[in-house]
PDB file of N, CA and C in Angstrom:
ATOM      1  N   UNK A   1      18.239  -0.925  10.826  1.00  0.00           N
ATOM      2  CA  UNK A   1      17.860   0.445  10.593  1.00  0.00           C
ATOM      3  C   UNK A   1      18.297   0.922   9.209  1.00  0.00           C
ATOM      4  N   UNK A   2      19.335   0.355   8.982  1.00  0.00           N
ATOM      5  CA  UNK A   2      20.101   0.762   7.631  1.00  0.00           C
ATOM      6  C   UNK A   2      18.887   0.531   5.880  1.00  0.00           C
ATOM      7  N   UNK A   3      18.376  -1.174   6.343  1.00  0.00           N
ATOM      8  CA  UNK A   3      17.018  -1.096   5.529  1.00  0.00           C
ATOM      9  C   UNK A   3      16.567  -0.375   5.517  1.00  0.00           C
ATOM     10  N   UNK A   4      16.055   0.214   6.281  1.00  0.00           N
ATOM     11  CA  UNK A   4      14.403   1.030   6.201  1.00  0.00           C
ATOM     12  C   UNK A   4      15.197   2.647   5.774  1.00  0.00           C
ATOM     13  N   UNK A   5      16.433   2.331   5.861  1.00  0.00           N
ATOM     14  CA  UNK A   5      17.048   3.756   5.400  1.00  0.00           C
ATOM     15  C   UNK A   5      17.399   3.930   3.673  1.00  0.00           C
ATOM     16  N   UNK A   6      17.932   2.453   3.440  1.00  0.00           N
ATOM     17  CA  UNK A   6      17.548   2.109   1.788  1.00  0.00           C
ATOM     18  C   UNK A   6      16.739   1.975   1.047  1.00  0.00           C
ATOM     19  N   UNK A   7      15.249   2.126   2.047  1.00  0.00           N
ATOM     20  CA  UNK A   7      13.742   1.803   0.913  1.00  0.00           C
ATOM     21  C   UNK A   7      13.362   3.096   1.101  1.00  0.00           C
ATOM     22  N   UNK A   8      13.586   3.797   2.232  1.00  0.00           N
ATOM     23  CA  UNK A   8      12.760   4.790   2.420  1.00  0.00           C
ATOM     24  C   UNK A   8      13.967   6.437   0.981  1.00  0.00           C
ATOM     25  N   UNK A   9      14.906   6.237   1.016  1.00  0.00           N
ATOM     26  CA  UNK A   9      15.938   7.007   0.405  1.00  0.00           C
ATOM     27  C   UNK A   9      15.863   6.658  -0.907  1.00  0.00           C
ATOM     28  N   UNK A  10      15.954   5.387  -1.332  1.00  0.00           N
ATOM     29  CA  UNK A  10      15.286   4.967  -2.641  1.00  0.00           C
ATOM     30  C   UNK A  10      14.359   5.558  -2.999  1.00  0.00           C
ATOM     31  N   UNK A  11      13.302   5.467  -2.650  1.00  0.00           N
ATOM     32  CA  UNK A  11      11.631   5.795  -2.921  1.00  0.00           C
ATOM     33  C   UNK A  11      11.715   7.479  -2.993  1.00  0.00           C
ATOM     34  N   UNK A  12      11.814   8.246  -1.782  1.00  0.00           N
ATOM     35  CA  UNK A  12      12.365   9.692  -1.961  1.00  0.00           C
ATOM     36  C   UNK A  12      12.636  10.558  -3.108  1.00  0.00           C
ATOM     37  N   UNK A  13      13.974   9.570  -3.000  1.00  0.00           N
ATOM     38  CA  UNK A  13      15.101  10.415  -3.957  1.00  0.00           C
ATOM     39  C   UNK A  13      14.304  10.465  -5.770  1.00  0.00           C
ATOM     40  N   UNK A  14      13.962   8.935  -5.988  1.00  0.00           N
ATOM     41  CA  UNK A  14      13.483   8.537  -6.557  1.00  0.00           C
ATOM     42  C   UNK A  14      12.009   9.281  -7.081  1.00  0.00           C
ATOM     43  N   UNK A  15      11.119   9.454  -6.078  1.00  0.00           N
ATOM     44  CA  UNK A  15      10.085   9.959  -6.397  1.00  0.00           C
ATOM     45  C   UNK A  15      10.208  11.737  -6.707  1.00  0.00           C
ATOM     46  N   UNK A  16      11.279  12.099  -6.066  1.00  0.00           N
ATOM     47  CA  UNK A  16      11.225  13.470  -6.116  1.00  0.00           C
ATOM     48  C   UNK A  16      12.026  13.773  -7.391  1.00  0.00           C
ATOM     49  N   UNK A  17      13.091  12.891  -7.856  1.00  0.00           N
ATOM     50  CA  UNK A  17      13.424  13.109  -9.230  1.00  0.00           C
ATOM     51  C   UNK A  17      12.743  13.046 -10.377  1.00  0.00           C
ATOM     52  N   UNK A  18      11.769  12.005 -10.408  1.00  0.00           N
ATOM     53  CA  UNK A  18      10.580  12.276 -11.087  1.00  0.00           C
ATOM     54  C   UNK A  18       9.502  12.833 -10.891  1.00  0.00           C
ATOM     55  N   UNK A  19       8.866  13.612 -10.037  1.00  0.00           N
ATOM     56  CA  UNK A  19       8.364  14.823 -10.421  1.00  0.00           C
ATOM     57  C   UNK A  19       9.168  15.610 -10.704  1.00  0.00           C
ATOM     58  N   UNK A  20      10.121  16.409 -10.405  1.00  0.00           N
ATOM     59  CA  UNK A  20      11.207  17.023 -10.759  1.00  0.00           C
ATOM     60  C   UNK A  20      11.304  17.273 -12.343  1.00  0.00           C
ATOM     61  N   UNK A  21      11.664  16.171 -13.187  1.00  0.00           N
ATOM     62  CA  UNK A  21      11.857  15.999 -14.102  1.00  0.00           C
ATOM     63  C   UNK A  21      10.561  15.991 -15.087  1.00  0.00           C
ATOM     64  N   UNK A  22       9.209  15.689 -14.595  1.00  0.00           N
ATOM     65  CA  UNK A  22       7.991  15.571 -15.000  1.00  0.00           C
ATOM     66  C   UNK A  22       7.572  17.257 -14.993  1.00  0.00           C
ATOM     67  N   UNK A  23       8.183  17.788 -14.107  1.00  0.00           N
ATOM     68  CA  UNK A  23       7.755  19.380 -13.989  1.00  0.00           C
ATOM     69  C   UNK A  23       8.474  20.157 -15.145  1.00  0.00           C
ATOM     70  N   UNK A  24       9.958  19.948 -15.033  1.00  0.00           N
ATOM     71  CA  UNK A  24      10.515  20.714 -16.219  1.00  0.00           C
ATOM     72  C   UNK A  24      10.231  20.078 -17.500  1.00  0.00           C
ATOM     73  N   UNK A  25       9.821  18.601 -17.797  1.00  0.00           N
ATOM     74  CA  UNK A  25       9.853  18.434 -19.078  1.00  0.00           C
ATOM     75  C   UNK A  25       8.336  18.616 -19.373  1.00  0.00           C
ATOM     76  N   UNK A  26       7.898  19.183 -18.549  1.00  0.00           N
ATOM     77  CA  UNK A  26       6.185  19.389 -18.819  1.00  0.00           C
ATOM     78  C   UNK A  26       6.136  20.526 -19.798  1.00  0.00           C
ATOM     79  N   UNK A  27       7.206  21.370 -19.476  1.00  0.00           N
ATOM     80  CA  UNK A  27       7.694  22.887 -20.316  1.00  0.00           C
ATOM     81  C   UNK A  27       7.323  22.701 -21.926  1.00  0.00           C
ATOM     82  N   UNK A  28       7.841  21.152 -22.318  1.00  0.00           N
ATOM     83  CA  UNK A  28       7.825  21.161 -23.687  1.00  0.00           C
ATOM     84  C   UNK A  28       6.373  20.169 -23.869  1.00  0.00           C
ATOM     85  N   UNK A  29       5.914  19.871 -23.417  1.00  0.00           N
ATOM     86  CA  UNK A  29       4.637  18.978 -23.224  1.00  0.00           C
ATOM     87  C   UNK A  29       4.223  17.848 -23.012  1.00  0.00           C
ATOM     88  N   UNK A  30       3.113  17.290 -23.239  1.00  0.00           N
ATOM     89  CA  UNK A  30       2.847  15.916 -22.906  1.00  0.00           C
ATOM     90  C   UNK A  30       4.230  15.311 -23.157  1.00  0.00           C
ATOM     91  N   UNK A  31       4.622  14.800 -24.014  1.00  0.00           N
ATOM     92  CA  UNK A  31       5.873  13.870 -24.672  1.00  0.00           C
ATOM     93  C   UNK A  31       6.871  13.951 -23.101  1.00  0.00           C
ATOM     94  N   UNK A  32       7.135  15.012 -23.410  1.00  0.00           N
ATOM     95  CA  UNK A  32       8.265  15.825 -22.466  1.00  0.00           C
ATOM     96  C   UNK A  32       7.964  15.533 -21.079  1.00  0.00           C
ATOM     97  N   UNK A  33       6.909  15.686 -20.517  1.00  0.00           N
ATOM     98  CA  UNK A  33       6.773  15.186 -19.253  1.00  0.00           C
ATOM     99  C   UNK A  33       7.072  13.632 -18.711  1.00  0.00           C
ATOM    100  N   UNK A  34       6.310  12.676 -19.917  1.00  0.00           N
ATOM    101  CA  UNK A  34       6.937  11.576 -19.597  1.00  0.00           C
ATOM    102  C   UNK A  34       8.506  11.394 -19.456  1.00  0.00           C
ATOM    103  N   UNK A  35       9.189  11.647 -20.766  1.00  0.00           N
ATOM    104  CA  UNK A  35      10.308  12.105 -20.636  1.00  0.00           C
ATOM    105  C   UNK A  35      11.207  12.540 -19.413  1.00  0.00           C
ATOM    106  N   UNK A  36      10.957  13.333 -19.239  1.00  0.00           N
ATOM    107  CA  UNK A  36      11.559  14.228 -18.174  1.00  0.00           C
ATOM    108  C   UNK A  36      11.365  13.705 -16.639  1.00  0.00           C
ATOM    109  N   UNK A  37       9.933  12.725 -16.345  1.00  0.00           N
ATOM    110  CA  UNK A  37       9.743  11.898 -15.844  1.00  0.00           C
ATOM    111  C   UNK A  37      10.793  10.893 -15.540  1.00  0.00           C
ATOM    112  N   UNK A  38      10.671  10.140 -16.558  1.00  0.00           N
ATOM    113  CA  UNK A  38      11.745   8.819 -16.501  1.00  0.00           C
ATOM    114  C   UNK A  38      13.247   9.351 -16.175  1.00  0.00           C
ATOM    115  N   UNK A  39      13.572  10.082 -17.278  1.00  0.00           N
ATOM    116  CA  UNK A  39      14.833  10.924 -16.756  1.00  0.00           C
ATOM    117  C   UNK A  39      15.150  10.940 -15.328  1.00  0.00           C
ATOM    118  N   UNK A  40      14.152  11.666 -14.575  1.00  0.00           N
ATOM    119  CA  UNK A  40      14.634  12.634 -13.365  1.00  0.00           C
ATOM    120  C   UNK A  40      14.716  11.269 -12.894  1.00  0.00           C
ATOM    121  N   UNK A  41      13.619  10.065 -12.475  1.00  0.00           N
ATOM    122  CA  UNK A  41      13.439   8.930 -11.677  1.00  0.00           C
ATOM    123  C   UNK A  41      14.852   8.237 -12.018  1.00  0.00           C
ATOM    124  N   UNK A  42      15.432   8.383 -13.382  1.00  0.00           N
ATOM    125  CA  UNK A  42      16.517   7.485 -13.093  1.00  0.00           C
ATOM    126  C   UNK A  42      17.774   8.055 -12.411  1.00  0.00           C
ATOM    127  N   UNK A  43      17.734   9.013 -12.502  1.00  0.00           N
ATOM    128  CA  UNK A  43      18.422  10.321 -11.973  1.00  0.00           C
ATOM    129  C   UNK A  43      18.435  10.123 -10.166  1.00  0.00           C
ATOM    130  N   UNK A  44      17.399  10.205  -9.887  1.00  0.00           N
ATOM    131  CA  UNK A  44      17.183   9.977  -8.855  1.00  0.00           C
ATOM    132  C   UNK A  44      17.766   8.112  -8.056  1.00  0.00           C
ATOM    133  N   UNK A  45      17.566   7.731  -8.813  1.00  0.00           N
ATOM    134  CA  UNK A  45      18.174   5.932  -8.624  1.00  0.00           C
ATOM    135  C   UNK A  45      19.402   6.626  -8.469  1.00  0.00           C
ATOM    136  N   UNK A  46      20.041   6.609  -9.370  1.00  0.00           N
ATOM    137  CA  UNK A  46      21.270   6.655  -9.448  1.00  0.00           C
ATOM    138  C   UNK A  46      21.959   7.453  -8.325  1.00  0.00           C
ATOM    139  N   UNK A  47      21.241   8.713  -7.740  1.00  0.00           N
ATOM    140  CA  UNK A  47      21.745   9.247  -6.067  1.00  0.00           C
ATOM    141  C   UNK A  47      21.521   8.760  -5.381  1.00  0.00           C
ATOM    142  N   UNK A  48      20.354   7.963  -4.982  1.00  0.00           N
ATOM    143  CA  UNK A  48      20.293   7.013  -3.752  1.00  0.00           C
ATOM    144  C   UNK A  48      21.192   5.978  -3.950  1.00  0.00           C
ATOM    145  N   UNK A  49      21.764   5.651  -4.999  1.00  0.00           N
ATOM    146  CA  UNK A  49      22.708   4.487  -4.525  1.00  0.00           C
ATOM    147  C   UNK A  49      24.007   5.264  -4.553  1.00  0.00           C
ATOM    148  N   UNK A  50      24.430   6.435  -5.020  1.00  0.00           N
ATOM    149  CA  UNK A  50      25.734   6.746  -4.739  1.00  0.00           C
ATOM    150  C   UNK A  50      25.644   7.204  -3.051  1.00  0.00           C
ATOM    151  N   UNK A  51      24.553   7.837  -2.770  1.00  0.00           N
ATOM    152  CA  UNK A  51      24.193   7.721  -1.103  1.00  0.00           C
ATOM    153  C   UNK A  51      24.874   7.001  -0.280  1.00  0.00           C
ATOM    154  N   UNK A  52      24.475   5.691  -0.612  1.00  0.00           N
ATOM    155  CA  UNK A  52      23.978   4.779   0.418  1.00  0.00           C
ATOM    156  C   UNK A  52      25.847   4.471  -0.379  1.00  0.00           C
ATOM    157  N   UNK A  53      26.620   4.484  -1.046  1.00  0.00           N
ATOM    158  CA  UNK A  53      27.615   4.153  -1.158  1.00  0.00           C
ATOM    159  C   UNK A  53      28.595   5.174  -0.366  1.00  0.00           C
ATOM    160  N   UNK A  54      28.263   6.438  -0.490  1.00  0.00           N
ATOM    161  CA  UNK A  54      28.733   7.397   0.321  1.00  0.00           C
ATOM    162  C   UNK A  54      28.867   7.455   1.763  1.00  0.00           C
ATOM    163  N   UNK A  55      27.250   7.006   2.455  1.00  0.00           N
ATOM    164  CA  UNK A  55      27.157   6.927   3.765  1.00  0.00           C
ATOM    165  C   UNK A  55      27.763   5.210   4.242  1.00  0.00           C
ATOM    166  N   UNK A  56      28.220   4.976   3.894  1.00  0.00           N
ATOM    167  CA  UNK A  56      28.802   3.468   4.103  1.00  0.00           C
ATOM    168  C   UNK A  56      27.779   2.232   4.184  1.00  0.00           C
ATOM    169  N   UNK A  57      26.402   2.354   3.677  1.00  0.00           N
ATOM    170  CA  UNK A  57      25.599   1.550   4.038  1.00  0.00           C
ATOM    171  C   UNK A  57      25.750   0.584   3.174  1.00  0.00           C
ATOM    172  N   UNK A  58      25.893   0.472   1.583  1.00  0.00           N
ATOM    173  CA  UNK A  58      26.295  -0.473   0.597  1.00  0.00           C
ATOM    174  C   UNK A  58      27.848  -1.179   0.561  1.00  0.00           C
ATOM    175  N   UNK A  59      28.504  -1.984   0.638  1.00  0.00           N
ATOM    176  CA  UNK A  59      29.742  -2.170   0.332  1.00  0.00           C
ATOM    177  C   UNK A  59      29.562  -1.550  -1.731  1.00  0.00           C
ATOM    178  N   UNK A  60      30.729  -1.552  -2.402  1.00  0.00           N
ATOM    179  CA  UNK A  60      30.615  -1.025  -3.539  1.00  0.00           C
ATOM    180  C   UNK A  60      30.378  -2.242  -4.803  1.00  0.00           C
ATOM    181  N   UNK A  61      30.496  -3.271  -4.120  1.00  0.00           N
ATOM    182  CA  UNK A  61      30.031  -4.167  -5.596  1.00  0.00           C
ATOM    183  C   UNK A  61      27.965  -4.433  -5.306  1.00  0.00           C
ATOM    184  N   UNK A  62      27.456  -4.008  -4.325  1.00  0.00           N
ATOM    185  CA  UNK A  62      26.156  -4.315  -3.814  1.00  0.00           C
ATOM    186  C   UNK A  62      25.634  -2.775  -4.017  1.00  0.00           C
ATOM    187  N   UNK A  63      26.535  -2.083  -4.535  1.00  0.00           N
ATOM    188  CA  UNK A  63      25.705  -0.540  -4.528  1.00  0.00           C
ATOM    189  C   UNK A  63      25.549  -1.130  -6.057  1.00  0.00           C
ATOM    190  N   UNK A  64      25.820  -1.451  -6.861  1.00  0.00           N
ATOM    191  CA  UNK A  64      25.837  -1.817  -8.257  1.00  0.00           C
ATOM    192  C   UNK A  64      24.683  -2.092  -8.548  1.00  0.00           C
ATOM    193  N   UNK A  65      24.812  -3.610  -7.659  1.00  0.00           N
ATOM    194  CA  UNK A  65      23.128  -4.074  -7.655  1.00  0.00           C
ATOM    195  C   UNK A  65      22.047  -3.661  -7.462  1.00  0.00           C
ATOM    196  N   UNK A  66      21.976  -3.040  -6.646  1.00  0.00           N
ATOM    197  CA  UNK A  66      20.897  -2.178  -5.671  1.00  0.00           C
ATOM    198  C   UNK A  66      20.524  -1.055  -6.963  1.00  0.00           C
ATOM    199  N   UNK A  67      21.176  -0.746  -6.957  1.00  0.00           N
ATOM    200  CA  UNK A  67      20.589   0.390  -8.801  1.00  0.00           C
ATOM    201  C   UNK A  67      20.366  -0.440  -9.858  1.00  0.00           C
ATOM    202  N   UNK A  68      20.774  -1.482 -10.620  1.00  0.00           N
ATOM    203  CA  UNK A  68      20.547  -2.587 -11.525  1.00  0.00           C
ATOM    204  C   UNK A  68      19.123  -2.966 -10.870  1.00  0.00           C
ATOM    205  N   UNK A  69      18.532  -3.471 -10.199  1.00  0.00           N
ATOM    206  CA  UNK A  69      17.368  -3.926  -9.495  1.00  0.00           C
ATOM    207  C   UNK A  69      16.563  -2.741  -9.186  1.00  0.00           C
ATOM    208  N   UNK A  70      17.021  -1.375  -8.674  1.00  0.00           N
ATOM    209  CA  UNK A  70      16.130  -0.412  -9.141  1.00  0.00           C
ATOM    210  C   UNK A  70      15.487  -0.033 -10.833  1.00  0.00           C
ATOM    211  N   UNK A  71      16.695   0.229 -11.158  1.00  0.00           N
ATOM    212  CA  UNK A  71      16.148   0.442 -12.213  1.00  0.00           C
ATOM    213  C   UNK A  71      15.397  -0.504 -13.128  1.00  0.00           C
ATOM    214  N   UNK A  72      15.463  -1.741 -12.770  1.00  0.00           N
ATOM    215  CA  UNK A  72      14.243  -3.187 -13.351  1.00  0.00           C
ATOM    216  C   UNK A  72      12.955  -2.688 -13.015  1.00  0.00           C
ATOM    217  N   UNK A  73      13.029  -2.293 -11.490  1.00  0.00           N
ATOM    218  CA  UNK A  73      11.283  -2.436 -10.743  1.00  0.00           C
ATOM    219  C   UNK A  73      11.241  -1.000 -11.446  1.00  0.00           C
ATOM    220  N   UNK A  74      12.226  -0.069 -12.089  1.00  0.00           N
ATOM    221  CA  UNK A  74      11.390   1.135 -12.320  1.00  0.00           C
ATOM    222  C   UNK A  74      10.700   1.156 -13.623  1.00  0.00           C
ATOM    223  N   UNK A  75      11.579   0.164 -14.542  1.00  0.00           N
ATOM    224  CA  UNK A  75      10.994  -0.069 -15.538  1.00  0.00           C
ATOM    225  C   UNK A  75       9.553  -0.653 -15.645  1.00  0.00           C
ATOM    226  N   UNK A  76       8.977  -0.688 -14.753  1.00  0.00           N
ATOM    227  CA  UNK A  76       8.214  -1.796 -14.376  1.00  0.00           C
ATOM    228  C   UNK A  76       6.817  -1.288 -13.594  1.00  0.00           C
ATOM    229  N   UNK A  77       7.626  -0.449 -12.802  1.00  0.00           N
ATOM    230  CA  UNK A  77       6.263   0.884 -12.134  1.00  0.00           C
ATOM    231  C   UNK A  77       6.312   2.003 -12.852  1.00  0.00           C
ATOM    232  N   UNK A  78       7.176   2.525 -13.911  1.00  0.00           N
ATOM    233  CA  UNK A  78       6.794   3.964 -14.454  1.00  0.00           C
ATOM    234  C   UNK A  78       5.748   3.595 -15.272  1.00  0.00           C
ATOM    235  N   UNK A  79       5.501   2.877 -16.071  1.00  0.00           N
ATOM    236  CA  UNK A  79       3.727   2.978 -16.672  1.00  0.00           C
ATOM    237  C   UNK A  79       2.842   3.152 -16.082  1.00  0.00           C
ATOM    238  N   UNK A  80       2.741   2.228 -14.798  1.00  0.00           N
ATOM    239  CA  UNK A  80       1.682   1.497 -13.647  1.00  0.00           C
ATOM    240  C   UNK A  80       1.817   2.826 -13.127  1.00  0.00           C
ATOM    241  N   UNK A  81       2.622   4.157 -12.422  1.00  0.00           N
ATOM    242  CA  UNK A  81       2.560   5.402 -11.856  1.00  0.00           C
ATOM    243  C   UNK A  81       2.246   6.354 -13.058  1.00  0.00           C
ATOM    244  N   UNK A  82       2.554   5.946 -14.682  1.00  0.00           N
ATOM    245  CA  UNK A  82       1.826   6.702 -15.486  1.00  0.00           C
ATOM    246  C   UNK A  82       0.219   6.759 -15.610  1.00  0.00           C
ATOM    247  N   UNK A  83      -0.228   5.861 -15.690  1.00  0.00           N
ATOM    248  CA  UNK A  83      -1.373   5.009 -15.898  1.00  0.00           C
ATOM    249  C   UNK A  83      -2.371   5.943 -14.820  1.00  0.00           C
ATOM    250  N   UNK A  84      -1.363   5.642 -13.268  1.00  0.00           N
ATOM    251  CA  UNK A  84      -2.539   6.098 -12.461  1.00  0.00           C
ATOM    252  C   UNK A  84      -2.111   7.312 -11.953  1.00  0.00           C
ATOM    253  N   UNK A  85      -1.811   8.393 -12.636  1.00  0.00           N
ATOM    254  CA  UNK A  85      -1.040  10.075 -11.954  1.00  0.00           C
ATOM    255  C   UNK A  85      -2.347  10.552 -11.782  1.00  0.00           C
ATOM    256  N   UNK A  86      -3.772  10.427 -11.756  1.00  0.00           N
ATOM    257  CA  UNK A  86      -4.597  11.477 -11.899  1.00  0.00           C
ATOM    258  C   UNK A  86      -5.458  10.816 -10.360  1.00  0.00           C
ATOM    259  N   UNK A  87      -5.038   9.633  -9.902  1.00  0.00           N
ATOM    260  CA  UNK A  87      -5.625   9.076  -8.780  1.00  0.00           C
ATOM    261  C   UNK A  87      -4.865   9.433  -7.677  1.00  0.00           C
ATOM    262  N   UNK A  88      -5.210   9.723  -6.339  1.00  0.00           N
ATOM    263  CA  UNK A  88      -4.293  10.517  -5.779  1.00  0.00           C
ATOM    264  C   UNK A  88      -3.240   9.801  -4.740  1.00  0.00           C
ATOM    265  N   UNK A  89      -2.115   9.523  -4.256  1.00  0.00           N
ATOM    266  CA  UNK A  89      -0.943   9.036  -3.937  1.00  0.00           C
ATOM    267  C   UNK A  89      -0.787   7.733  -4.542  1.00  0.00           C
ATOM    268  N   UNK A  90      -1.371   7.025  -5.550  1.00  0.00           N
ATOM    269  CA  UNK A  90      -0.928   5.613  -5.915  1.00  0.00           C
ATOM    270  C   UNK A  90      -0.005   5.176  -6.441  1.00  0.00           C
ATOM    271  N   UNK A  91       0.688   6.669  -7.042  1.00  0.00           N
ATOM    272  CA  UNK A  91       1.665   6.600  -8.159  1.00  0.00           C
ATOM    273  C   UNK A  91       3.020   7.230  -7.132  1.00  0.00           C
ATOM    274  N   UNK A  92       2.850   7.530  -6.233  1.00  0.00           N
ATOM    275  CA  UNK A  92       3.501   7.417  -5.127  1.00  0.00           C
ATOM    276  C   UNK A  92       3.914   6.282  -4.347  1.00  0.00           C
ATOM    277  N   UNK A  93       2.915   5.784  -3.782  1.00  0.00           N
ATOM    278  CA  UNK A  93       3.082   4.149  -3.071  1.00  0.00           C
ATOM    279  C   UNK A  93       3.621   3.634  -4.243  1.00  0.00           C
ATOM    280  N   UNK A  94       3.220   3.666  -5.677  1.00  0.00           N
ATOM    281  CA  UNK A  94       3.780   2.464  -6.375  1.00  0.00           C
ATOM    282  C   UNK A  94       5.432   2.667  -6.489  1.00  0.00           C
ATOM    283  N   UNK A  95       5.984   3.835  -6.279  1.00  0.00           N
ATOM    284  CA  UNK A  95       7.187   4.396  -6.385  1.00  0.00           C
ATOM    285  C   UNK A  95       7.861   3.646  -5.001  1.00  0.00           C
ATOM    286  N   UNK A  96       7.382   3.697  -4.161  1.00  0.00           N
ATOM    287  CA  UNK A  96       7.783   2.669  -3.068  1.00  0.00           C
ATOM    288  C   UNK A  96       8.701   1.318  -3.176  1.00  0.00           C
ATOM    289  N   UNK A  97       7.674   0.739  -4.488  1.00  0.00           N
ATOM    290  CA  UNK A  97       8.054  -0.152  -4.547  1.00  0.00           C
ATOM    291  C   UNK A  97       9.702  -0.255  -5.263  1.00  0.00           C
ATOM    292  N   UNK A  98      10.156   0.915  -5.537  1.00  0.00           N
ATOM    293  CA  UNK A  98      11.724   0.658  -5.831  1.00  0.00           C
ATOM    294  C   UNK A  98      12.354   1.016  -4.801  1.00  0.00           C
ATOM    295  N   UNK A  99      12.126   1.576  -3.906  1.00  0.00           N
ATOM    296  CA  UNK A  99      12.891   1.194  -2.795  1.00  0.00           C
ATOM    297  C   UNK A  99      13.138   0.151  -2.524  1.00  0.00           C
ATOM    298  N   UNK A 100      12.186  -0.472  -2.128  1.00  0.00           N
ATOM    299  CA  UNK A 100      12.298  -2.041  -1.726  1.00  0.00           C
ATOM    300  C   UNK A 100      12.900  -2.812  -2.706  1.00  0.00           C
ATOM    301  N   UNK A 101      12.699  -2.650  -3.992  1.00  0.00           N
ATOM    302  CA  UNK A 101      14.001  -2.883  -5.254  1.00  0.00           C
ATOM    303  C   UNK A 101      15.406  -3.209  -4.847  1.00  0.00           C
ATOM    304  N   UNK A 102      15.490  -2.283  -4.525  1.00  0.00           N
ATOM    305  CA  UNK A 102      16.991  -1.608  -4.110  1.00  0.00           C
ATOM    306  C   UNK A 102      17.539  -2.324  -3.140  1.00  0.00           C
ATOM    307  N   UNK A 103      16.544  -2.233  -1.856  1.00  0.00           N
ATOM    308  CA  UNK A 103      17.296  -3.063  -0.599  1.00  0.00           C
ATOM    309  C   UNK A 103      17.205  -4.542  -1.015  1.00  0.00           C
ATOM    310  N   UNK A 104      16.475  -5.003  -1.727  1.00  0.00           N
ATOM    311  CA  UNK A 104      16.483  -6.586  -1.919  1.00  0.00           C
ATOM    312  C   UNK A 104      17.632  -6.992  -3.275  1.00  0.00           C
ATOM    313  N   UNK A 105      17.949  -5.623  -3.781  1.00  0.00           N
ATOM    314  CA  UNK A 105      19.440  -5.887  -4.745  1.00  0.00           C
ATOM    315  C   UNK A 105      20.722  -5.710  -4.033  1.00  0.00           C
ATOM    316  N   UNK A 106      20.395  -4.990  -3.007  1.00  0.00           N
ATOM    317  CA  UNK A 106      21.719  -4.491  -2.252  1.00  0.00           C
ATOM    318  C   UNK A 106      21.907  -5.275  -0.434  1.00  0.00           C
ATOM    319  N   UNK A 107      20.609  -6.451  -0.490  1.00  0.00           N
ATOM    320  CA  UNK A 107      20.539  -6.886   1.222  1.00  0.00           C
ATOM    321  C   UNK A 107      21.939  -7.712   1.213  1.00  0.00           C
ATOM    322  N   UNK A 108      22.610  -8.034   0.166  1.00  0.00           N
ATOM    323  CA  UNK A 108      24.282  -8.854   0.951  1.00  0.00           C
ATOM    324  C   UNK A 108      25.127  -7.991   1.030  1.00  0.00           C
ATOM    325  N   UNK A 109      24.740  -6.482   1.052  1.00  0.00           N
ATOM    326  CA  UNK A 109      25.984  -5.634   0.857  1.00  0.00           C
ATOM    327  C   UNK A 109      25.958  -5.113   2.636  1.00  0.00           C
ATOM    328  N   UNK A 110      25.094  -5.347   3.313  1.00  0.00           N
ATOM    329  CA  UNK A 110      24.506  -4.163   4.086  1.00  0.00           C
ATOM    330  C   UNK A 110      25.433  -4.464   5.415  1.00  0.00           C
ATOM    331  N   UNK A 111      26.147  -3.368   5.279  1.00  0.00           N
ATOM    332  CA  UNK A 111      27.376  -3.352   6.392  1.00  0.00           C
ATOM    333  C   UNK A 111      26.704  -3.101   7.969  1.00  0.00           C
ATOM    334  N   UNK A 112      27.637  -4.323   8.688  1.00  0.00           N
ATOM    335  CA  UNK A 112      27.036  -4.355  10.044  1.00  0.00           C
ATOM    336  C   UNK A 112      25.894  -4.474  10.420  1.00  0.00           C
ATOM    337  N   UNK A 113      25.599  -5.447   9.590  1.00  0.00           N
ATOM    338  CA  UNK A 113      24.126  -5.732   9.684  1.00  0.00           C
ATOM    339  C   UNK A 113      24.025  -7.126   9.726  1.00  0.00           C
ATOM    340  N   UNK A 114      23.811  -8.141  10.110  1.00  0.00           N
ATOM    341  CA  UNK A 114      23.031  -9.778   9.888  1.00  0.00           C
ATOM    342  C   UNK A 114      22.489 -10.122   9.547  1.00  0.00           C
TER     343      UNK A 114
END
């Protein structure tokens, strides 16, 4: 259960920090939105793994990872969710895919789990 609590909290946190950040840096414009974009999304990484370090689900050397491996796949889907923002949830699902980032950086940490 703890998985599906690390992809799904990943992806979330994640997606809502970048719109977030895409909204206020929209203030100053195009530039700024990307900007403010990437910002918030990493912003957002970075709470889902203090989360999941908080709620005991990571041990603390696997919460490390789990954000190191997010932030790879984000490098990786923020164009591919730039590219396609005007098509409607793709840039969403593709945000997904750092969740699943995350739990496959952080699956030897995952307490009480097998």
């Amino acid at each position: 259960m703890r998985a599906l609590g690390i992809v799904l909290t990943g992806w979330l946190l994640t997606l809502v920090g970048g719109k977030l950040g895409s909204v206020v840096g929209g203030l100053a414009g195009v530039p700024g939105m990307f900007a403010g974009a990437v910002l918030g999304g990493i912003g957002g990484i970075a709470g889902a793994t203090e989360l999941f370090r908080r709620w005991h689900w990571l041990a603390p050397p696997w919460d490390h990872r789990a954000r190191f491996v997010g932030l790879i796949a984000f490098c990786l889907v923020a164009p591919l969710a730039g590219m396609t923002r005007h098509q409607p949830f793709i840039a969403e699902l593709l945000v997904s895919l750092i969740g699943v980032a995350m739990l496959l950086g952080g699956r030897g940490g995952l307490k009480g789990e097998k």
